[in-house]
Protein backbone atom coordinates (compact mmCIF):
# COMPACT_ATOMS: atom_id res chain seq x y z
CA UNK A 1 5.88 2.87 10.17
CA UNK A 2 3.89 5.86 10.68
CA UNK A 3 0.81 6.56 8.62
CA UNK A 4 2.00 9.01 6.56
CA UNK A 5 4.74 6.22 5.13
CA UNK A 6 2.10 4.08 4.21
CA UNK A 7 0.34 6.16 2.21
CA UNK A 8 3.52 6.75 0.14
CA UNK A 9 4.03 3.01 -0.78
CA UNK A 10 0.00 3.14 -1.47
CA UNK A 11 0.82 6.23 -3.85
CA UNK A 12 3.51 4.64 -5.34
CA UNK A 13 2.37 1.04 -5.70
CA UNK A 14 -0.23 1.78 -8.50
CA UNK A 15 -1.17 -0.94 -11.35
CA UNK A 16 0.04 0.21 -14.71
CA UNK A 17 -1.66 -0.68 -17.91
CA UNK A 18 -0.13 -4.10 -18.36
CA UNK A 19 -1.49 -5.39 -14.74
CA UNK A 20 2.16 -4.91 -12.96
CA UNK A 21 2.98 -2.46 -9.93
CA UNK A 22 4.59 0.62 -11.40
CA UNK A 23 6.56 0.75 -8.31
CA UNK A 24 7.99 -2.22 -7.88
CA UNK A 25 8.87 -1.63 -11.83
CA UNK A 26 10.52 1.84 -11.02
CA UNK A 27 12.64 1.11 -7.72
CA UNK A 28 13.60 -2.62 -8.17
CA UNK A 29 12.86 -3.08 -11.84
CA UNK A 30 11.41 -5.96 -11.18
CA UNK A 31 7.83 -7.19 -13.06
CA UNK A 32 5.39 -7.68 -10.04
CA UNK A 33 1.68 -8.22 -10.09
CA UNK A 34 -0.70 -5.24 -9.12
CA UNK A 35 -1.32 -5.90 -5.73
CA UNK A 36 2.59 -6.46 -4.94
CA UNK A 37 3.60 -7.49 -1.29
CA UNK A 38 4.33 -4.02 -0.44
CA UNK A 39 0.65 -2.70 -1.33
CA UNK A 40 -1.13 -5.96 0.66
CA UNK A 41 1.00 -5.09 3.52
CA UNK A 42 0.32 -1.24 3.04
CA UNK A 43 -3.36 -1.82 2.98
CA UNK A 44 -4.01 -4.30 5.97
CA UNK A 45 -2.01 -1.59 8.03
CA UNK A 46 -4.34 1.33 6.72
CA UNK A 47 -7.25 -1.11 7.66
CA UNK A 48 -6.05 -2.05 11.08
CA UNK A 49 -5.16 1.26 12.23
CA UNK A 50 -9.38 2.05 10.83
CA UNK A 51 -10.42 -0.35 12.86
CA UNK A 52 -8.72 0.66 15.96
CA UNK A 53 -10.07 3.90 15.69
CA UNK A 54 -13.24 2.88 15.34
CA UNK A 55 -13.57 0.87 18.39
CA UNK A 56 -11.58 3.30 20.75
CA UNK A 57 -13.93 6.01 19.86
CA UNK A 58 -11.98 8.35 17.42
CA UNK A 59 -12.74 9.92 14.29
C-alpha cells in the first residue's frame, strides 16, 4: 500500500466518544475497540517506513 492509503485508514479509523473505531462502525458496522486491527497495522507501517528513512539518510 502506498503511503498516501495509509493515511486514509489513519483518517478514518478515529475513536468516537464511546471508545469504538468510527470506521470500523461506518464501513462494516461492526463495534470495534479504538485501536482496531486496521489502525495497529496502519501505524506500524507509518513507523517502519520513518525508520527507514531515517537510517538511509532522507528527510
Amino acid at each position: 500500500m502506498t503511503d498516501l492509503q495509509i493515511r486514509q485508514i489513519l483518517s478514518v479509523h478515529l475513536p468516537n466518544g464511546d471508545g469504538f473505531c468510527s470506521g470500523c462502525r461506518r464501513w462494516w458496522a461492526r463495534l470495534v475497540p479504538y485501536p482496531c486491527p486496521q489502525t495497529e497495522w496502519a501505524a506500524r507501517q507509518q513507523a517502519r517506513t520513518a525508520v527507514r528513512r531515517f537510517l538511509d539518510g532522507r528527510p
